[in-house]
N, C-alpha and C. Protein backbone atom coordinates (compact mmCIF):
# COMPACT_ATOMS: atom_id res chain seq x y z
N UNK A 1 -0.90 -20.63 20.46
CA UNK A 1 0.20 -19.91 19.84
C UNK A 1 0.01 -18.42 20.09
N UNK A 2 0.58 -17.71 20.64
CA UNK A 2 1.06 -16.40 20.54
C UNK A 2 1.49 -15.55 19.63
N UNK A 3 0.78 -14.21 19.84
CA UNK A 3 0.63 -13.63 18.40
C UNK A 3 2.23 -12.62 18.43
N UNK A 4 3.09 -12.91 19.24
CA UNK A 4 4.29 -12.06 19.34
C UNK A 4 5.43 -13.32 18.27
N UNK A 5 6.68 -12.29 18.01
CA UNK A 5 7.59 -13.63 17.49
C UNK A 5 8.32 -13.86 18.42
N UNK A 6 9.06 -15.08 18.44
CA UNK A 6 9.92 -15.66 19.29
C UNK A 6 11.57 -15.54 18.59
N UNK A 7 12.37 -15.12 19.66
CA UNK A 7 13.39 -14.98 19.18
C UNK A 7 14.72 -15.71 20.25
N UNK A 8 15.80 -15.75 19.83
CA UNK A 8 16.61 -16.78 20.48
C UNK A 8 17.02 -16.11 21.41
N UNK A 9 17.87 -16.73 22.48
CA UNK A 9 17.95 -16.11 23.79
C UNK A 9 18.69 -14.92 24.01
N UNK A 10 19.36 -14.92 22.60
CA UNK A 10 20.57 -13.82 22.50
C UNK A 10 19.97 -12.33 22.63
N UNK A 11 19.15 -12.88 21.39
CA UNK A 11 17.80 -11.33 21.27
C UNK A 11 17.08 -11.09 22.09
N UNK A 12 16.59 -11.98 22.91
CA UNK A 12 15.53 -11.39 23.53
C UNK A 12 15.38 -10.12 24.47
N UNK A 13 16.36 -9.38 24.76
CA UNK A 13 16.55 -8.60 25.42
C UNK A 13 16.18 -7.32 24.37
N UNK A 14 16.34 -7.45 23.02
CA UNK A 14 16.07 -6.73 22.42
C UNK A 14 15.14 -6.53 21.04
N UNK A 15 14.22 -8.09 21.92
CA UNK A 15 12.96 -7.79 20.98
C UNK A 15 11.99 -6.85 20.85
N UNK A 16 11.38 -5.75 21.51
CA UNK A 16 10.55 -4.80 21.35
C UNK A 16 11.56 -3.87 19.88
N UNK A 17 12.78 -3.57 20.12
CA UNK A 17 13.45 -2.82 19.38
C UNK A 17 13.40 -3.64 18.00
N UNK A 18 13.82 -4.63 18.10
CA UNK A 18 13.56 -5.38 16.83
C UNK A 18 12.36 -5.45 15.93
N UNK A 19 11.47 -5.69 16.68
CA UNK A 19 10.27 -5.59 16.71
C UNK A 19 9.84 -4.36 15.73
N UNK A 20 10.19 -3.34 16.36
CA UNK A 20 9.80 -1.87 16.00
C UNK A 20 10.80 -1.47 14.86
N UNK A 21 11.99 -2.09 14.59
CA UNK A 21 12.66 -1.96 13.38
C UNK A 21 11.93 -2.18 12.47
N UNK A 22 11.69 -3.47 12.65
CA UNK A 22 10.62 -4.13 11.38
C UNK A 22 9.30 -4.04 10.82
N UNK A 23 8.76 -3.24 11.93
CA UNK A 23 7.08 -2.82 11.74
C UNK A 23 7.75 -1.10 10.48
N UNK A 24 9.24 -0.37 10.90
CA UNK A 24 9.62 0.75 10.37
C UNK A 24 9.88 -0.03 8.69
N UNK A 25 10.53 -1.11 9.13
CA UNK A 25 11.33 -1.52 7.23
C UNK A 25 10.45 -1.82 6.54
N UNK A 26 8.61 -2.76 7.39
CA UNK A 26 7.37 -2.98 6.76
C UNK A 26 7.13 -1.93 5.88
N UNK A 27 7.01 -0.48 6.71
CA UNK A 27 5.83 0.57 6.25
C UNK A 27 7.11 1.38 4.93
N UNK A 28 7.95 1.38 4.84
CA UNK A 28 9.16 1.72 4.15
C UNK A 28 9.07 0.99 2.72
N UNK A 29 8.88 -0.57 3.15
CA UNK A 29 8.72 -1.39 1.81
C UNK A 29 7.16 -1.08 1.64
N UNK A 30 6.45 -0.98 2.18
CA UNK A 30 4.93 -0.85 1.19
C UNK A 30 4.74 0.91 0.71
N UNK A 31 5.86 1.31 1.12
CA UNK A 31 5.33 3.05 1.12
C UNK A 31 5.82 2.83 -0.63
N UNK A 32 7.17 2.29 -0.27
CA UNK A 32 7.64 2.26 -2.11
C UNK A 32 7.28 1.51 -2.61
N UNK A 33 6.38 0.39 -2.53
CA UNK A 33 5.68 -0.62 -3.46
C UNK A 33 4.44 0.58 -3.60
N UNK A 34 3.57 0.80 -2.86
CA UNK A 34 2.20 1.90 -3.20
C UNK A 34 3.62 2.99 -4.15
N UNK A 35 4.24 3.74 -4.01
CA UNK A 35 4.61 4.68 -4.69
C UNK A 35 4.89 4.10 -6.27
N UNK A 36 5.67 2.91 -6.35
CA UNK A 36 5.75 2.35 -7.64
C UNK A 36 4.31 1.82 -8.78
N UNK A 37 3.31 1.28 -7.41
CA UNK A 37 1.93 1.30 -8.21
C UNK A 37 0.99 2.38 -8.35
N UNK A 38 1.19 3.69 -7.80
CA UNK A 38 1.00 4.58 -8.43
C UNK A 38 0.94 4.92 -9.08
N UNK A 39 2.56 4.81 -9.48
CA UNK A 39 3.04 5.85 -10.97
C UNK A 39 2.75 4.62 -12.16
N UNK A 40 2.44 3.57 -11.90
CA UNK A 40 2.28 2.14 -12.86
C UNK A 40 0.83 2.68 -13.24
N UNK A 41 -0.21 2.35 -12.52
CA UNK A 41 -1.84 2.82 -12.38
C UNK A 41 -1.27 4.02 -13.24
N UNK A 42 -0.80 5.44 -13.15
CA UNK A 42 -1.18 6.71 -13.75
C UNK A 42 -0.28 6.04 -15.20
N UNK A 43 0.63 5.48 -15.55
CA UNK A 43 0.87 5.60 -16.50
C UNK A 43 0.27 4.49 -17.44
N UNK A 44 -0.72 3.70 -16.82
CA UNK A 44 -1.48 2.69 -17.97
C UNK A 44 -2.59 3.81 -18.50
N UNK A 45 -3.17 4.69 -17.26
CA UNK A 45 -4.78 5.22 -17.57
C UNK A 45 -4.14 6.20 -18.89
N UNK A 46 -2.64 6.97 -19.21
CA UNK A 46 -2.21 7.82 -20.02
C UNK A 46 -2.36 6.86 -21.21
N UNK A 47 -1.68 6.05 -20.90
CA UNK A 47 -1.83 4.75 -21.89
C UNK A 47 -3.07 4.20 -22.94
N UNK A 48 -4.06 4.49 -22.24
CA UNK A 48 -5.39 4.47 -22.21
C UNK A 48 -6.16 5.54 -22.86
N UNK A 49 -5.80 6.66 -22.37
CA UNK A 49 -6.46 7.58 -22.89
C UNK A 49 -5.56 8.21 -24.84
N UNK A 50 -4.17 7.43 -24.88
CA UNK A 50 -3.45 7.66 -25.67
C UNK A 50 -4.13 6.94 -26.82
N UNK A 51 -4.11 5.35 -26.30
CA UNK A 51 -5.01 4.94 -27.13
C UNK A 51 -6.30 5.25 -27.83
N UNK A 52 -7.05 5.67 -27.10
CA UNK A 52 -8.55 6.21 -27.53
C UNK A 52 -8.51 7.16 -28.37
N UNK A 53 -7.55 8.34 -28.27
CA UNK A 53 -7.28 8.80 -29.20
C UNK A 53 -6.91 8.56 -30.77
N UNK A 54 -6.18 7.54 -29.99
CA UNK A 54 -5.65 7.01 -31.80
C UNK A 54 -6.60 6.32 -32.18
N UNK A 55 -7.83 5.98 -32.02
CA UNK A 55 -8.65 4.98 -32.02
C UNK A 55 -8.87 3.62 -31.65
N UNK A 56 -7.76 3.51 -30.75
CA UNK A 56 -7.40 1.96 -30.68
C UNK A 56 -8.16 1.55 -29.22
N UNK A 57 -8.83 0.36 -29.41
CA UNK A 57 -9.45 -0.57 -28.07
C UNK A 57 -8.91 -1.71 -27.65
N UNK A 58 -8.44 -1.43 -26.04
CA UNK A 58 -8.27 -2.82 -25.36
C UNK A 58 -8.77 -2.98 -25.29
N UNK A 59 -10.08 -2.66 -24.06
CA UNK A 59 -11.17 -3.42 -23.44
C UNK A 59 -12.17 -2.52 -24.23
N UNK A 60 -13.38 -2.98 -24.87
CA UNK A 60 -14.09 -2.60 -25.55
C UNK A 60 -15.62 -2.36 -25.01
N UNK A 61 -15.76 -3.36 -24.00
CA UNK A 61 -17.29 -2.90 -23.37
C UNK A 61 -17.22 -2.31 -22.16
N UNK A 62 -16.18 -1.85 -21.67
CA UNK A 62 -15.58 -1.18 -20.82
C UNK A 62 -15.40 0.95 -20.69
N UNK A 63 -16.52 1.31 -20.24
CA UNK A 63 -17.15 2.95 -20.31
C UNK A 63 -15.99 3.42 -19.24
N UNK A 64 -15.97 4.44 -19.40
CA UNK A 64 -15.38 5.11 -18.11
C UNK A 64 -16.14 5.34 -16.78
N UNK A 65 -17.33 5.68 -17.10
CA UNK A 65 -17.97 5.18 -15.90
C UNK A 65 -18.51 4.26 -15.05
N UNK A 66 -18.45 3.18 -15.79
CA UNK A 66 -18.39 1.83 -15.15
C UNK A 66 -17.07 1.61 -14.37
N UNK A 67 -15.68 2.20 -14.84
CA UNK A 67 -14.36 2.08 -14.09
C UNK A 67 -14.73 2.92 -13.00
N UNK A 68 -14.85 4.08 -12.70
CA UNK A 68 -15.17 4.98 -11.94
C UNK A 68 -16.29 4.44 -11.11
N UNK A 69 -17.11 3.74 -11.21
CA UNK A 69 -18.19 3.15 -10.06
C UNK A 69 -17.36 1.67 -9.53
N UNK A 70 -17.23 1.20 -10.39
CA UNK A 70 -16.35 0.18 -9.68
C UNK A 70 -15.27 0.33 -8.33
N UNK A 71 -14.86 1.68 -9.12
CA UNK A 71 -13.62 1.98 -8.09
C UNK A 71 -14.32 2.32 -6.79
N UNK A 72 -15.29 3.22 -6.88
CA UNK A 72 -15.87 3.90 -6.02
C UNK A 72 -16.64 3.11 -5.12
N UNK A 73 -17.21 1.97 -5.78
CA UNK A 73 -18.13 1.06 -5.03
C UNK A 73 -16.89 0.10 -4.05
N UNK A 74 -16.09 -0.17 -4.76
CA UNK A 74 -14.84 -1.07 -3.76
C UNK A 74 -14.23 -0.19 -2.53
N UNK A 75 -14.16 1.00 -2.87
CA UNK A 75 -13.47 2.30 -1.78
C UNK A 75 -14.38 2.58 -0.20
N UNK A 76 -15.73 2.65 -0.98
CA UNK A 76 -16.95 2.29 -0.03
C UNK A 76 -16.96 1.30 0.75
N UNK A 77 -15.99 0.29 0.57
CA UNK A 77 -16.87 -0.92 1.00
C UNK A 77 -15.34 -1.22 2.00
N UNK A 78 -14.72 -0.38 2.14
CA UNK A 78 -13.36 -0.75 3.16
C UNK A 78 -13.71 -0.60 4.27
N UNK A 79 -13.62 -1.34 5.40
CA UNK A 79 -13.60 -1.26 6.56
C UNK A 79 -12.49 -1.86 7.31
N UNK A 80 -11.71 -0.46 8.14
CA UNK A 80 -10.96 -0.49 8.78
C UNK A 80 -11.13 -1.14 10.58
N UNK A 81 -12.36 -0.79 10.69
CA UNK A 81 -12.55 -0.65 12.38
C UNK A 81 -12.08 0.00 13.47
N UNK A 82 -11.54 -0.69 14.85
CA UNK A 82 -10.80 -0.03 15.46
C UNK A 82 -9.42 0.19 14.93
N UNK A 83 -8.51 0.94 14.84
CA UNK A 83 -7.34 0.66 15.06
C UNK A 83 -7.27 1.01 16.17
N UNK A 84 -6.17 0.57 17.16
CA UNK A 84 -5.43 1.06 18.16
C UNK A 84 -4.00 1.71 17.97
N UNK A 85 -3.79 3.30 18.26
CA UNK A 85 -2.89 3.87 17.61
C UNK A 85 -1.80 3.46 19.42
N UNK A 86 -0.81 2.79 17.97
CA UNK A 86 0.61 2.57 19.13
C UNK A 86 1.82 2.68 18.39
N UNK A 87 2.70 2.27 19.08
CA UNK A 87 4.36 2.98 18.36
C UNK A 87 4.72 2.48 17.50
N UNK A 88 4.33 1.09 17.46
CA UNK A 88 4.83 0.50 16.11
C UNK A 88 4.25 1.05 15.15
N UNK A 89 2.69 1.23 15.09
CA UNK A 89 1.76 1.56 14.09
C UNK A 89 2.50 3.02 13.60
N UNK A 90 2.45 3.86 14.81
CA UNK A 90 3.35 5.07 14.42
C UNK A 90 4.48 4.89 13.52
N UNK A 91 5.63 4.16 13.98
CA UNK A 91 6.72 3.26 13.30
C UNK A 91 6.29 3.67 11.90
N UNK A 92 5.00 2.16 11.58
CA UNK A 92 4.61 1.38 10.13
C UNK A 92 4.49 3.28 9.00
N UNK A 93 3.80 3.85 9.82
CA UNK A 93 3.09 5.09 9.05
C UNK A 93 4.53 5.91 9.12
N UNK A 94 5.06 6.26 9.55
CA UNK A 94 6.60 7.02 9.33
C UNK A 94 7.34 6.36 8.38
N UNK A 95 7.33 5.02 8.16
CA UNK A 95 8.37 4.35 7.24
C UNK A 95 7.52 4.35 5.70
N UNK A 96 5.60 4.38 6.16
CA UNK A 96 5.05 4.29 5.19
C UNK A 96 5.31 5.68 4.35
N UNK A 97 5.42 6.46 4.59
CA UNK A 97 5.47 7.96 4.18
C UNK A 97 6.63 8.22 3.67
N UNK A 98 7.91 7.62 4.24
CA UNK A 98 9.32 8.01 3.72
C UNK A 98 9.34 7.35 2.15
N UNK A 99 8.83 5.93 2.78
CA UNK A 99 8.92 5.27 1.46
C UNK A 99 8.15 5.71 -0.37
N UNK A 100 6.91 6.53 0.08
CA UNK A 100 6.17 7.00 -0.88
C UNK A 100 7.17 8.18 -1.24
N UNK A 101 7.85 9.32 -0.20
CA UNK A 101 8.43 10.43 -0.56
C UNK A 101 9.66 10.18 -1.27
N UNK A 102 10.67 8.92 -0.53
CA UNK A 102 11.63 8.86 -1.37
C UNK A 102 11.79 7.72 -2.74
N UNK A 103 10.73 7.44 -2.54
CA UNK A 103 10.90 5.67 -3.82
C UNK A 103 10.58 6.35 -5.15
């Protein structure tokens, strides 16, 4: 099996373009899904810190610096490898960016 998609005979003349639409509508939909879990993530930790104030506990054996190493130890541990920078990828990262700026 081939790692390209297959498309009907009509398209095929204009699968690279298609192609590259969709790697653009990919990075577009995850730019505004990351932009929506952003602002989700910043408004639980307010949430969080609102609570503590008032005295109130969700998670109770849970330090702030144990969140903070956690995070840090998972961030560490990403490996990307090669990428190979090409047009689609270009594409994915242009649509990824619009989507964070405008969502």
């Amino acid at each position: 099996m081939s790692g390209s998609l297959i498309y009907p005979a009509g398209l095929e003349p204009y699968a690279i373009y298609i192609t590259l639409l969709l790697g653009f509508i990919d990075g577009l939909l995850f730019g505004l899904a990351i932009k929506k879990a952003l602002i989700s993530v910043v408004l639980i930790i307010v949430a969080f810190i609102l609570a503590s104030f008032l005295g109130l506990s969700f998670i109770p054996s849970v330090s702030t610096s144990q969140i903070s190493s956690t995070i840090f130890s998972f961030f560490s541990q990403l490996n990307f490898g090669t990428i190979g920078v090409t047009f689609s990828i270009v594409l994915f990262v242009i649509g990824f960016g619009i989507g964070i700026w405008k969502g």
